[in-house]
Protein backbone atom coordinates (compact mmCIF):
# COMPACT_ATOMS: atom_id res chain seq x y z
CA UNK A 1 89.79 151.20 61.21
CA UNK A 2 91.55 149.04 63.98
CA UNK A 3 95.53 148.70 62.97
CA UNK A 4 96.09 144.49 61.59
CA UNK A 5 98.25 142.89 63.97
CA UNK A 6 101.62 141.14 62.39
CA UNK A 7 101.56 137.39 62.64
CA UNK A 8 103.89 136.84 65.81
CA UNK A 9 107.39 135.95 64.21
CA UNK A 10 110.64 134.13 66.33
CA UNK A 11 111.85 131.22 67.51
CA UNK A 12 108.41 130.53 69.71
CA UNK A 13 107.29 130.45 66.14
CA UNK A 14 109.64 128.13 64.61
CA UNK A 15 108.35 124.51 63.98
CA UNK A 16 109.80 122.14 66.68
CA UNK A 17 111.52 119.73 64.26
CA UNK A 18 114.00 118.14 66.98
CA UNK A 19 110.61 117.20 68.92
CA UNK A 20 108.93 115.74 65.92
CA UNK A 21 112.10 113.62 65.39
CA UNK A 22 112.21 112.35 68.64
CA UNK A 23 108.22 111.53 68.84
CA UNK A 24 108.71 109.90 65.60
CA UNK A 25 111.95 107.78 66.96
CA UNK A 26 110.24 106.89 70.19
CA UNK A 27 106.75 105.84 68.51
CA UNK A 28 109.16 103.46 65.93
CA UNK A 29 111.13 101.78 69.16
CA UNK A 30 106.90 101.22 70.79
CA UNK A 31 105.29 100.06 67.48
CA UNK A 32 108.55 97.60 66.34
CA UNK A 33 107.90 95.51 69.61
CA UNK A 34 104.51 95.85 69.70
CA UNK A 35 104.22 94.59 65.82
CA UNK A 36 106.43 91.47 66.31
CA UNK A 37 105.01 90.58 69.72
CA UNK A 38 101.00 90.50 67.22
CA UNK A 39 102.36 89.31 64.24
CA UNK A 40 104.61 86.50 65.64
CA UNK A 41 101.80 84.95 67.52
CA UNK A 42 99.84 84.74 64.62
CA UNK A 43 102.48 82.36 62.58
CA UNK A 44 102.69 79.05 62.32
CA UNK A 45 105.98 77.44 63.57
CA UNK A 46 107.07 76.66 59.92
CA UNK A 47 106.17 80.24 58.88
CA UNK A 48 108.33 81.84 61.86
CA UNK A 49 111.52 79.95 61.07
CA UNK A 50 111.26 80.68 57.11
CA UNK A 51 110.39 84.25 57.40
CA UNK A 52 112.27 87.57 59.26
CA UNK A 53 111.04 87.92 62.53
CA UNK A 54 109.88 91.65 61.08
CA UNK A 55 107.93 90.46 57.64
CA UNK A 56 104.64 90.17 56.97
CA UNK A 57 102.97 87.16 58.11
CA UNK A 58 102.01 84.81 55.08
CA UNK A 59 98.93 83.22 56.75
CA UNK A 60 97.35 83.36 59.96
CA UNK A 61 96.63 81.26 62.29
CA UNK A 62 94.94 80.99 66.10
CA UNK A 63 96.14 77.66 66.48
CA UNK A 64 98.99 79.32 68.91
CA UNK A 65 96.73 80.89 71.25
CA UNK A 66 94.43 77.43 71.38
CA UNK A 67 97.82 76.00 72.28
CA UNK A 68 98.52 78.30 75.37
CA UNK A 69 95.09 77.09 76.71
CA UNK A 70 96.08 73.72 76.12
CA UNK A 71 99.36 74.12 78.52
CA UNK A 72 97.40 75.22 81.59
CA UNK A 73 97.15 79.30 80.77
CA UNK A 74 93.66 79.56 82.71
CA UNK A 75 95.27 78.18 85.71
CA UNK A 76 98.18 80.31 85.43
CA UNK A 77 96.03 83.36 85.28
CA UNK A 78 93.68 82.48 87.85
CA UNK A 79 96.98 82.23 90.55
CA UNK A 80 98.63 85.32 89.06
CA UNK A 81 94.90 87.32 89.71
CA UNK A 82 94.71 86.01 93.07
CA UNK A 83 98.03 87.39 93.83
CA UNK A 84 97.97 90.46 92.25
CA UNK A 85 94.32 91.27 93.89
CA UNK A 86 95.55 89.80 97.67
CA UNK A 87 98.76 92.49 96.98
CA UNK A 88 96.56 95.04 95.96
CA UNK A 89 94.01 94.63 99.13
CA UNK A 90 97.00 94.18 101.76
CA UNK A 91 98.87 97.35 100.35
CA UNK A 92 95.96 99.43 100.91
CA UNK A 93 94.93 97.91 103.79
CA UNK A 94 98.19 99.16 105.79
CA UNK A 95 99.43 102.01 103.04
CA UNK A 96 96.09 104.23 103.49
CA UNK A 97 95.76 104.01 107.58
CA UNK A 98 99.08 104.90 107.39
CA UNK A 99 99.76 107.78 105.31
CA UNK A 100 96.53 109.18 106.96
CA UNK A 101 98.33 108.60 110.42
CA UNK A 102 101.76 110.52 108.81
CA UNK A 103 99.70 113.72 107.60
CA UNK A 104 97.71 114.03 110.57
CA UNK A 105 99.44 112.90 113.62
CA UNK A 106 102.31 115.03 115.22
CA UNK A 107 104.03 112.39 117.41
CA UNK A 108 107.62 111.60 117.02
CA UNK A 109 106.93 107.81 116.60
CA UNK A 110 104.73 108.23 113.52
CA UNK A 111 107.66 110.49 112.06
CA UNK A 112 110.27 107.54 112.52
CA UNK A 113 108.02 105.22 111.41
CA UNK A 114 107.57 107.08 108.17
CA UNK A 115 111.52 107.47 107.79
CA UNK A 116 111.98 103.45 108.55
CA UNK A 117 109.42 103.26 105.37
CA UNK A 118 111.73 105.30 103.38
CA UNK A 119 114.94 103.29 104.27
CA UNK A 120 112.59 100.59 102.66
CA UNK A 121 112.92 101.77 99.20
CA UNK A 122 116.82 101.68 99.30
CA UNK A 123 116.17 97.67 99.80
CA UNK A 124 116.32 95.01 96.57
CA UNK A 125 114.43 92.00 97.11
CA UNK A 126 117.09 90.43 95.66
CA UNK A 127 119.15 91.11 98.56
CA UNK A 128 117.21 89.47 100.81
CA UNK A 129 115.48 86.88 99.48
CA UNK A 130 117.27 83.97 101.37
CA UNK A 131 116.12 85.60 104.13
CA UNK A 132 112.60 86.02 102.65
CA UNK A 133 112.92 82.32 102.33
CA UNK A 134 113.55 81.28 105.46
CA UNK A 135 111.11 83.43 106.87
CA UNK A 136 108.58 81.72 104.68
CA UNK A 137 109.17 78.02 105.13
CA UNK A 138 108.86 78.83 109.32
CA UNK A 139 105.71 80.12 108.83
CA UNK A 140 104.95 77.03 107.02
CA UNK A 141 103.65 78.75 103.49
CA UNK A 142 105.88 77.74 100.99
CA UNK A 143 104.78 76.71 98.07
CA UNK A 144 101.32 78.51 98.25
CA UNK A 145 100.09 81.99 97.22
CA UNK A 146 100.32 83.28 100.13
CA UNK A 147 104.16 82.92 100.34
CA UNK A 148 103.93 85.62 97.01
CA UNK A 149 101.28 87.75 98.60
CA UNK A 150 103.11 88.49 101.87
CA UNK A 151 106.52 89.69 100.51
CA UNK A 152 105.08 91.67 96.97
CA UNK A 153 102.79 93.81 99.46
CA UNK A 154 106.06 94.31 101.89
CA UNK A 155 108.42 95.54 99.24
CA UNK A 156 105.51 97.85 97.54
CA UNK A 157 104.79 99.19 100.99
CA UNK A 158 107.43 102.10 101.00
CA UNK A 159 106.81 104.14 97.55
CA UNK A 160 102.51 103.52 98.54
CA UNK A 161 102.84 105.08 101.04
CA UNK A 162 104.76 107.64 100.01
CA UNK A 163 102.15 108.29 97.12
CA UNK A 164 99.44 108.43 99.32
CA UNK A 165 101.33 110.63 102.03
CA UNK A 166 101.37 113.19 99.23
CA UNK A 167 97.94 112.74 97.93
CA UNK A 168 96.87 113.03 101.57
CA UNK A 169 98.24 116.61 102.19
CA UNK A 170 96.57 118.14 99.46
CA UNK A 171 93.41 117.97 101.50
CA UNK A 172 92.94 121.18 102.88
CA UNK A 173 93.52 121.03 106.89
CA UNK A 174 90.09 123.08 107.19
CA UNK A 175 88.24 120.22 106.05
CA UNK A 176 89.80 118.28 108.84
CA UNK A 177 88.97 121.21 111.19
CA UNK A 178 85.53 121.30 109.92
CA UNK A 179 84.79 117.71 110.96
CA UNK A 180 86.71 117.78 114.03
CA UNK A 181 84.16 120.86 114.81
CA UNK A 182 81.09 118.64 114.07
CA UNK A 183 82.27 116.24 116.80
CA UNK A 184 82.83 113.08 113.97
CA UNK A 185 85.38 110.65 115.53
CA UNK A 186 88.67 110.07 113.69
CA UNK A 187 87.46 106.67 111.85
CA UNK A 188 84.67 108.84 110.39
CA UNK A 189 86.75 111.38 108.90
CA UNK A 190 88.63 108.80 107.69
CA UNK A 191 85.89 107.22 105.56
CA UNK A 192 83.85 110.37 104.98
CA UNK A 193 86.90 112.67 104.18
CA UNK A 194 89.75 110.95 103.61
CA UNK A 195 88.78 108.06 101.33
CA UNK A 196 87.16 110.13 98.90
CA UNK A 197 89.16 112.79 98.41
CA UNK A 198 92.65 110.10 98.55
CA UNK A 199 91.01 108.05 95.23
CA UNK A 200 93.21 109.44 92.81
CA UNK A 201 96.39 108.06 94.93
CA UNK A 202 94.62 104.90 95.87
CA UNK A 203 94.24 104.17 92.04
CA UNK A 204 97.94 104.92 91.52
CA UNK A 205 99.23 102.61 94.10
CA UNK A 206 96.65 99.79 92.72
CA UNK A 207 97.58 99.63 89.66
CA UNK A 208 101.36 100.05 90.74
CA UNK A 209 101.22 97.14 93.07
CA UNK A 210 99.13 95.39 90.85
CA UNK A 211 101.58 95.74 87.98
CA UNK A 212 104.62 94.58 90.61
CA UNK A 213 102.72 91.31 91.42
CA UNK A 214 101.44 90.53 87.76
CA UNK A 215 105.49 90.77 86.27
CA UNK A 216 106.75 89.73 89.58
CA UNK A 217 109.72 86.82 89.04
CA UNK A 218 112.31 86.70 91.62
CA UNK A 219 109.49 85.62 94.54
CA UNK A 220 107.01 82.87 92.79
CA UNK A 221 110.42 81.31 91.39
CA UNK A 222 111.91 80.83 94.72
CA UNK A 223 109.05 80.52 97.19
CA UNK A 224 106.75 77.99 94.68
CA UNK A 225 107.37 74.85 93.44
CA UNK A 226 103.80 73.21 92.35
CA UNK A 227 102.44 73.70 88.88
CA UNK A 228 99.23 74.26 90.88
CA UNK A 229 100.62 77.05 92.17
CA UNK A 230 102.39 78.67 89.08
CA UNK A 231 101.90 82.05 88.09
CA UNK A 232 101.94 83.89 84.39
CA UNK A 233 105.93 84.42 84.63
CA UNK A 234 106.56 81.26 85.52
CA UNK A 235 104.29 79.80 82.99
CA UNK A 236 105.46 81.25 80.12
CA UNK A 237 108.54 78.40 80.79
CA UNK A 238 105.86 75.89 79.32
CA UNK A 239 107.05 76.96 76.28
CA UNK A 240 110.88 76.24 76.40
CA UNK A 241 111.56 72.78 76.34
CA UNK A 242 114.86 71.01 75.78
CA UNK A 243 114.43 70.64 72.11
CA UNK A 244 114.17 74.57 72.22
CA UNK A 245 111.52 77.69 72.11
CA UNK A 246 108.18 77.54 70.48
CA UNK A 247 108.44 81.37 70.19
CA UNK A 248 104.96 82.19 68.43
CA UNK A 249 103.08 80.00 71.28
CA UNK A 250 105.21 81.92 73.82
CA UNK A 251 104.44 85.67 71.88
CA UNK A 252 100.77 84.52 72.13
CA UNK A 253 101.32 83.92 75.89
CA UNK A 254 102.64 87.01 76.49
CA UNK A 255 100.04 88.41 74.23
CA UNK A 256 97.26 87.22 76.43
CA UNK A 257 99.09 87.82 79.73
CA UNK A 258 99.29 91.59 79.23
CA UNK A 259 95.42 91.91 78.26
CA UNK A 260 94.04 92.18 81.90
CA UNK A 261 97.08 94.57 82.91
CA UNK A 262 96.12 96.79 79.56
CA UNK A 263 92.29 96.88 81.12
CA UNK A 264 93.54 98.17 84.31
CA UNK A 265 95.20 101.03 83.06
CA UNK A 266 92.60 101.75 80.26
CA UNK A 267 90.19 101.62 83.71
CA UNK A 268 91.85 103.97 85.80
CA UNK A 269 94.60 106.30 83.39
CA UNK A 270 92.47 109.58 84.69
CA UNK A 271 92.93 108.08 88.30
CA UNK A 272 96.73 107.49 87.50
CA UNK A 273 97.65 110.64 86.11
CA UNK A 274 95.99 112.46 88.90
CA UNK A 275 97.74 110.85 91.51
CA UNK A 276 101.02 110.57 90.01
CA UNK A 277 100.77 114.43 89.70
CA UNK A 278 99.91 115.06 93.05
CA UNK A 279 102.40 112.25 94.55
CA UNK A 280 105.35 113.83 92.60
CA UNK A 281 104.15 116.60 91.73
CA UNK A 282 105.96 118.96 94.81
């Protein structure tokens, strides 16, 4: 008759009450902002200023979120989806070419250039944005899309293609080898070999750079003037007038602004984790 085992006693046994406490802390400081942001759209005006911000709504209402299409929303999201998709193509554009040029190339320029990238990322575009200005009213683009496009791709440049420099050297050099062996020239590795196997760090940087562009202030503020050419951020100051802040119109905003952001990430999370593991994973 085999011997019973003894249940494994000790401290791997023990239950891990400090980590329940802190789950539970950190899922009350998500769900508190996440409940007021739902419910307080849903008031009425009268019902926000009579109630706590925190109690339960007394009735409900859509007439808030009828309001933000009233104030121009669709136009808003049209020129925030324009710029967040033109970021998005221009980042990859240069970021992939790039990092494929870094992992496979052994010349000393390509190194520099990949260290001049870097110094990038110790540069806010806060710091430079008078420059950033003056650069864009030469060129003769303020107060367009474009004049948000150009500098959101140049600041998300750096950490891309540091993502997808990572992502690129986990491809095993005798796949390169291999191809090199079957005589296919270097643009068809590239879009044979390399684009396939680099989708997991291509998603990351998309929905990073599309994330920059979508919250983006500091650039649309000073490089835009137009309504016609307002953004989400910027029209969320339809809602604060001199009189003061229709607050459940502006929760409603924000409500609706975050939707297509929550779609990319519901679209691509297996894509994201991947490639956040293998960009910062060594």
């Amino acid at each position: 008759m085999a011997a019973r085992t003894r249940p494994m006693t000790g401290p791997g046994r023990r239950p891990a009450y400090g980590a329940g406490i802190g789950a539970a802390l950190w899922l009350v400081l998500v769900a508190v902002p996440l409940y007021y942001l739902v419910a307080t759209s849903l008031r009425g005006p009268g019902d926000y200023m009579s109630q706590g911000p925190l109690s339960l709504p007394g009735s409900l209402t859509l007439d808030n979120y009828r309001n933000v299409f009233e104030v121009g929303f669709l136009g808003f999201l049209t020129n925030s989806l324009i710029v967040a998709l033109g970021s998005i193509a221009l980042v990859l554009a240069v970021a992939v070419p790039a990092a494929f040029a870094i992992v496979r190339s052994r010349s000393r320029a390509v190194r520099v250039s990949f260290t001049l990238f870097l110094l990038g990322l110790a540069v806010p575009a806060q710091a430079v944005i008078i420059p950033i200005y003056l650069i864009i009213t030469r060129l003769n683009l303020y107060d367009s899309l474009p004049a948000i496009i150009l500098p959101t791709s140049a600041f998300a440049l750096p950490i891309s293609i540091v993502v997808l420099t990572s992502s690129l050297r986990d491809v095993p050099g005798e796949l390169y080898e291999a191809m090199a062996l079957d005589g296919a020239p270097t643009w068809q590795v590239f879009v044979r070999l390399v684009l396939p196997l680099s989708r997991p760090g291509v998603m990351t940087v998309a929905i990073f750079v599309g994330l920059n562009a979508w919250n983006n202030f500091i650039f649309p503020l000073v490089l835009t003037q137009s309504e016609s050419n307002r953004v989400l951020p910027l029209g969320l100051w339809a809602f604060q007038t001199q009189y003061g802040t229709d607050v459940p119109g502006l929760m409603a905003a924000v409500v609706l602004s975050s939707l297509p952001i929550l779609a990319l990430y519901l679209f691509g999370r297996r894509q994201l984790l991947s490639g956040l593991a293998a960009g910062f994973g060594k």
